[in-house]
C-alpha atoms as a PDB file:
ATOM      1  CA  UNK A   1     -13.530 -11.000  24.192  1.00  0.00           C
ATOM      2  CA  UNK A   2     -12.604  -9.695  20.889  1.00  0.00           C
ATOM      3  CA  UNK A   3     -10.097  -6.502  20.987  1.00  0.00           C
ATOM      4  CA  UNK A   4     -11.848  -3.738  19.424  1.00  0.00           C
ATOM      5  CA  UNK A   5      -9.031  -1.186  20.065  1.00  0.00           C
ATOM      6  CA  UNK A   6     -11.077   0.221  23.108  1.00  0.00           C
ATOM      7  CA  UNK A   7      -9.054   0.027  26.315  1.00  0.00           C
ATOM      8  CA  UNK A   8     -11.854   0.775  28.337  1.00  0.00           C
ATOM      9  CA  UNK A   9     -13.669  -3.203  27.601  1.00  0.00           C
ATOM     10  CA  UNK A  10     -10.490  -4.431  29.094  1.00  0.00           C
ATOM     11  CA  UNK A  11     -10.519  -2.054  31.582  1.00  0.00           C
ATOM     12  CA  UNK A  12     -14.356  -2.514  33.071  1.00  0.00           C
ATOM     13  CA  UNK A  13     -13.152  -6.699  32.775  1.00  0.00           C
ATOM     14  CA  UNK A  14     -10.593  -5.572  35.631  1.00  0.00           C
ATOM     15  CA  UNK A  15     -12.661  -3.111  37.529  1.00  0.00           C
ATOM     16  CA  UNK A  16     -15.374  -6.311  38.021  1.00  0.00           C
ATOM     17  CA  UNK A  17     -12.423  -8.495  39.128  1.00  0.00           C
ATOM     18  CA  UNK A  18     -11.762  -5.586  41.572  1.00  0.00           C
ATOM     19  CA  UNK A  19     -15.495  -5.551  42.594  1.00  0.00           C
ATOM     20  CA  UNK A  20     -15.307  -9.343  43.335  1.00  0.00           C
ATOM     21  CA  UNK A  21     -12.520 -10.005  45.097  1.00  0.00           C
ATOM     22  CA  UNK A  22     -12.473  -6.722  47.699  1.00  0.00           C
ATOM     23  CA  UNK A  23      -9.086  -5.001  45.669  1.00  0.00           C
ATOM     24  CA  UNK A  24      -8.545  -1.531  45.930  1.00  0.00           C
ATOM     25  CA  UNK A  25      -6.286   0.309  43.739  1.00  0.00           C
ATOM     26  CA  UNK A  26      -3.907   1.218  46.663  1.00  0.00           C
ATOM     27  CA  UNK A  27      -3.785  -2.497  47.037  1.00  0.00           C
ATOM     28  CA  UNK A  28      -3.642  -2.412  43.312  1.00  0.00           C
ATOM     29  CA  UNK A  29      -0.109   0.310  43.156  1.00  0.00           C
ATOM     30  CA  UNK A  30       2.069  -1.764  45.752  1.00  0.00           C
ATOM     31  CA  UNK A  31       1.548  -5.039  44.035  1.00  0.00           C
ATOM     32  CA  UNK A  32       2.670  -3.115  41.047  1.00  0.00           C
ATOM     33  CA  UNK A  33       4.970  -0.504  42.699  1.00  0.00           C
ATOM     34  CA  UNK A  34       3.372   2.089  41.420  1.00  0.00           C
ATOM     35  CA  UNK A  35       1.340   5.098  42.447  1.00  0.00           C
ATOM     36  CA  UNK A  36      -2.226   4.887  43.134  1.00  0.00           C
ATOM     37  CA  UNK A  37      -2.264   7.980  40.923  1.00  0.00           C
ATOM     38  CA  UNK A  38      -0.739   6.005  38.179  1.00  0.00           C
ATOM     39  CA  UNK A  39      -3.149   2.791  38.781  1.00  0.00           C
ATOM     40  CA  UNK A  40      -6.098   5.125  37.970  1.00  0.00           C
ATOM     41  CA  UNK A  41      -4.958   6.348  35.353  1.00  0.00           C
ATOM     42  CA  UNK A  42      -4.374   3.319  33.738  1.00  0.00           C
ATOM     43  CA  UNK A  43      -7.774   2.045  35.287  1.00  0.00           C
ATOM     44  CA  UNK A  44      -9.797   5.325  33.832  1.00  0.00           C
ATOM     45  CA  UNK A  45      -7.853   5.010  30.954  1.00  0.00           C
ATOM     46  CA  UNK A  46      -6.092   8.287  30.882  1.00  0.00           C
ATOM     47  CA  UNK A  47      -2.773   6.554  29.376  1.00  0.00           C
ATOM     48  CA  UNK A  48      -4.243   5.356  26.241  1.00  0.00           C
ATOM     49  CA  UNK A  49      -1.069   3.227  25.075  1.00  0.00           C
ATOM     50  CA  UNK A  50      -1.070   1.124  27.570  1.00  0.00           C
ATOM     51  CA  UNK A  51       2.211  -1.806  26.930  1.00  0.00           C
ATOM     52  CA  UNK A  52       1.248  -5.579  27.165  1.00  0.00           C
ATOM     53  CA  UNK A  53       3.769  -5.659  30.146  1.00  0.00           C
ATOM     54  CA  UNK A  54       1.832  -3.060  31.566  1.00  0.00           C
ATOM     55  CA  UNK A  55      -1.048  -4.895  31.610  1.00  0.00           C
ATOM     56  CA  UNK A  56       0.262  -8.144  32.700  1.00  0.00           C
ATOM     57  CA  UNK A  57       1.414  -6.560  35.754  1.00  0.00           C
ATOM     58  CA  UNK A  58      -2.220  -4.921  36.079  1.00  0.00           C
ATOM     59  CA  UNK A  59      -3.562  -8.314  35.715  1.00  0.00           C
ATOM     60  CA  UNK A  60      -1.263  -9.857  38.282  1.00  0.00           C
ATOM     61  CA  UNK A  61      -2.268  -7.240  40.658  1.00  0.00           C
ATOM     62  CA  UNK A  62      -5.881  -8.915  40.500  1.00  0.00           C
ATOM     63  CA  UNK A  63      -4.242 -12.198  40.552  1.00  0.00           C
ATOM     64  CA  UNK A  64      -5.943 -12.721  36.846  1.00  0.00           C
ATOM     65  CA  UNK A  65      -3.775 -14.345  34.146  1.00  0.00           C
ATOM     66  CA  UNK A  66      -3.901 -12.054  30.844  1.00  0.00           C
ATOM     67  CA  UNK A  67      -4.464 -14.383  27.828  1.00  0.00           C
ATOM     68  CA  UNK A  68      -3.531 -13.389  24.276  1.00  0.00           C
ATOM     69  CA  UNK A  69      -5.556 -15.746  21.610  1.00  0.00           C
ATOM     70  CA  UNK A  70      -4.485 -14.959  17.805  1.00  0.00           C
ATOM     71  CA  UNK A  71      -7.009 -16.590  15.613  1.00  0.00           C
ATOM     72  CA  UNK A  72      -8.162 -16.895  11.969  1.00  0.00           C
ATOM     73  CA  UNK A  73     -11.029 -14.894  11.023  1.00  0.00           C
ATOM     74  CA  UNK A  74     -13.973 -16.551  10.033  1.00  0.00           C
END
């Protein structure tokens, strides 16, 4: 997937990974420690600066590995 700046692509990515595997977003805030307030907002994309760490730990919570690939253009 190429960023775009739209959060919401990488968001829908880890709402199908939540589909698939059965994870809730309560399940979601104790893997991360946070509130399941907090998890949907970051999941409905109400925080729209969203850090890397952030994310990582959003992945993990999906047991998904977030990749970062920095390419030439074509």
């Amino acid at each position: 997937m190429i960023y775009n700046n739209n959060l919401k692509d990488i968001m829908k990515l880890i709402e199908h990974v939540k589909i698939d595997n059965d994870i809730s977003n309560n399940d979601i805030a104790n893997k991360m420690r946070k509130s399941k307030q907090t998890v949907s907002n970051l999941l409905n994309c109400k925080q729209s600066n969203i850090t890397l760490d952030t994310l990582e730990k959003l992945c993990d919570a999906v047991n998904c590995d977030l990749i970062i690939d920095i390419k030439k253009r074509d």
